[in-house]
C-alpha atoms as a PDB file:
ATOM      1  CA  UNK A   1       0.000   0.000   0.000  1.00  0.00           C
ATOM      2  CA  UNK A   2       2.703   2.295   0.824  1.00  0.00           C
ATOM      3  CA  UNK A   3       4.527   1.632  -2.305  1.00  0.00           C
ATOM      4  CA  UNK A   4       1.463   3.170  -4.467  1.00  0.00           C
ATOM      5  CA  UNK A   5       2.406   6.720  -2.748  1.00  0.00           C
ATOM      6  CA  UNK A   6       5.641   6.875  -4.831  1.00  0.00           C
ATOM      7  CA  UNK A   7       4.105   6.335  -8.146  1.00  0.00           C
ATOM      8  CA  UNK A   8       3.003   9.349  -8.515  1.00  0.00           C
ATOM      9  CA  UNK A   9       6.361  11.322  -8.014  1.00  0.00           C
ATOM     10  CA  UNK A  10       8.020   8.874 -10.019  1.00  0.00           C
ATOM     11  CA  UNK A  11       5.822   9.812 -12.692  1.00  0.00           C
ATOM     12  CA  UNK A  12       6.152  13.321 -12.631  1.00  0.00           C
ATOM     13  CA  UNK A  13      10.068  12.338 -12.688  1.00  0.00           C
ATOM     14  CA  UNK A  14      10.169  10.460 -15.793  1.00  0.00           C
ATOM     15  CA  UNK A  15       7.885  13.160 -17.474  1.00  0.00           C
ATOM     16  CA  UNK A  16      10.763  15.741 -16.595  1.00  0.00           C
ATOM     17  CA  UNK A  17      13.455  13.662 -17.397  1.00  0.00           C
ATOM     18  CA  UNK A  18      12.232  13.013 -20.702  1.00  0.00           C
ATOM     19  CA  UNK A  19      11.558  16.444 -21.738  1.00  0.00           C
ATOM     20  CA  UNK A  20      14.191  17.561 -20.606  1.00  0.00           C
ATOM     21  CA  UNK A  21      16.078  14.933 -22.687  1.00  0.00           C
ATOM     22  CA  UNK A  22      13.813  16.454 -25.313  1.00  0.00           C
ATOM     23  CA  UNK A  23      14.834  20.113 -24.625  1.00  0.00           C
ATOM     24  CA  UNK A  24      18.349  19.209 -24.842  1.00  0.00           C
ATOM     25  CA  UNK A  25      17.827  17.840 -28.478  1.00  0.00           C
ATOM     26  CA  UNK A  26      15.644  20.916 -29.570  1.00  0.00           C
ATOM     27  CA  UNK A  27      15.370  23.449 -27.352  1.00  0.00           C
ATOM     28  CA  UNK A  28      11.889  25.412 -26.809  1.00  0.00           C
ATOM     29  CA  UNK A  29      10.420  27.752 -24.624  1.00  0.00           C
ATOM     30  CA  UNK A  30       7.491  25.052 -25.006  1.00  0.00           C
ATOM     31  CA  UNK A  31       9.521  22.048 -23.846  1.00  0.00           C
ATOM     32  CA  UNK A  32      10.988  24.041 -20.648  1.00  0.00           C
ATOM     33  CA  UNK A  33       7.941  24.923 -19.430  1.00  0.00           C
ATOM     34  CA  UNK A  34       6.341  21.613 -19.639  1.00  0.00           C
ATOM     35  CA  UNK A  35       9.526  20.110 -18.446  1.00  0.00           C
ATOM     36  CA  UNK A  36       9.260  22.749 -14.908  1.00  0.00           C
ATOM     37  CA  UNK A  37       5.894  21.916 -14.645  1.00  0.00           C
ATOM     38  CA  UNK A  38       6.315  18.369 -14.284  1.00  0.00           C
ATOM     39  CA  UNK A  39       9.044  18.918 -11.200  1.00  0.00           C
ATOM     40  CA  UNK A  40       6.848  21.596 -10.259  1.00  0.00           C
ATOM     41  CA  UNK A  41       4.046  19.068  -9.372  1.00  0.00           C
ATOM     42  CA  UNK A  42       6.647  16.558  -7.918  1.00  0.00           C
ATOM     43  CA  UNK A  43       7.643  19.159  -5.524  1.00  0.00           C
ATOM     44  CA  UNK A  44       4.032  20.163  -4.711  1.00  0.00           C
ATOM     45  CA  UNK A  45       3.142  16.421  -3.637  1.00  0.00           C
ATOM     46  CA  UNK A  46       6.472  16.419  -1.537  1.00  0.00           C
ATOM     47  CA  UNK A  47       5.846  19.326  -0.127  1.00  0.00           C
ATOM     48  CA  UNK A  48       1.714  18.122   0.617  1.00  0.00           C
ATOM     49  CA  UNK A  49       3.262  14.642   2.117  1.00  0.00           C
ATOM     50  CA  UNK A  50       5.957  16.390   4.352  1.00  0.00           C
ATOM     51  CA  UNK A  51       3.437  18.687   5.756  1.00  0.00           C
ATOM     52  CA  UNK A  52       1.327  15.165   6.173  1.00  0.00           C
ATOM     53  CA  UNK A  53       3.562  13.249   8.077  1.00  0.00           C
ATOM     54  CA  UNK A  54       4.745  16.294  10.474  1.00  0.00           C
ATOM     55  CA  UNK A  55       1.058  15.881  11.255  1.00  0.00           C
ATOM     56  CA  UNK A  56       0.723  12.617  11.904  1.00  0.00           C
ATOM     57  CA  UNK A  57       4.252  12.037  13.609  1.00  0.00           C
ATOM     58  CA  UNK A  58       3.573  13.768  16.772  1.00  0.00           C
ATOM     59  CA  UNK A  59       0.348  11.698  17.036  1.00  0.00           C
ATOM     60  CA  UNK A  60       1.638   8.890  16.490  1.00  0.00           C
ATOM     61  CA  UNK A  61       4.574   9.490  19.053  1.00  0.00           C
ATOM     62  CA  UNK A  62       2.065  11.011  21.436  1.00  0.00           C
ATOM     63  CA  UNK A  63       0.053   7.671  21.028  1.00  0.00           C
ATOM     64  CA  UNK A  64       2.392   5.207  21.616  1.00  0.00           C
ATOM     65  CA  UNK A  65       3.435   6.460  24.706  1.00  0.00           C
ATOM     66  CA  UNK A  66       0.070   7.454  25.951  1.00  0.00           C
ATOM     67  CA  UNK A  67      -1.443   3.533  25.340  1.00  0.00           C
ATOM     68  CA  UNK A  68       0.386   1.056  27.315  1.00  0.00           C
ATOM     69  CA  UNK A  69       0.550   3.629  29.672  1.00  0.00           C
ATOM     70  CA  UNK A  70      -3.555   3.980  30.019  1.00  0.00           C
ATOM     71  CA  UNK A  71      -3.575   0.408  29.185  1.00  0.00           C
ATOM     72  CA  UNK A  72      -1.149  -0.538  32.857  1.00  0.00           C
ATOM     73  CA  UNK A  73      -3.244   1.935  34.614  1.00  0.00           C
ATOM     74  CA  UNK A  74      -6.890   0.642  33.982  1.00  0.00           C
ATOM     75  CA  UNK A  75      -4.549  -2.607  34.172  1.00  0.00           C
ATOM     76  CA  UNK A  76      -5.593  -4.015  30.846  1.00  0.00           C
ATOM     77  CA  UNK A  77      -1.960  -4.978  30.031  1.00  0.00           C
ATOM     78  CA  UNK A  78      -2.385  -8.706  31.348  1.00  0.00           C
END
């Protein structure tokens, strides 16, 4: 499941690697903007997923030390 949030990105690389390859070969206005578009939108996702996990991080850290330590209180740990 985890693996499908990279194929995206990886994507968006291949589209700028290729035009760029194309850009190099003949060079356009055209081709360069499609080509900073495409990292454009790899950065953008990046940028959306760092944000996501600086969210969830601190919950999750927050979480796993909060639960067992409910859990041997109510003494639910066994």
């Amino acid at each position: 499941m985890l693996s499908l949030i990279y194929v995206y990105p990886a994507l968006k690389l291949g589209k700028f690697s290729s035009n760029v390859t194309r850009l190099m070969n003949e060079p356009s206005e055209a081709l360069l903007v499609t080509a900073l578009n495409e990292q454009r939108a790899f950065w953008k996702y990046v940028g959306i997923w760092m944000i996501v996990m600086l969210v969830i991080y601190p919950i999750a850290i927050i979480a796993a030390i909060a639960l067992p330590a409910i859990a041997a209180a109510t003494g639910a740990g066994g």
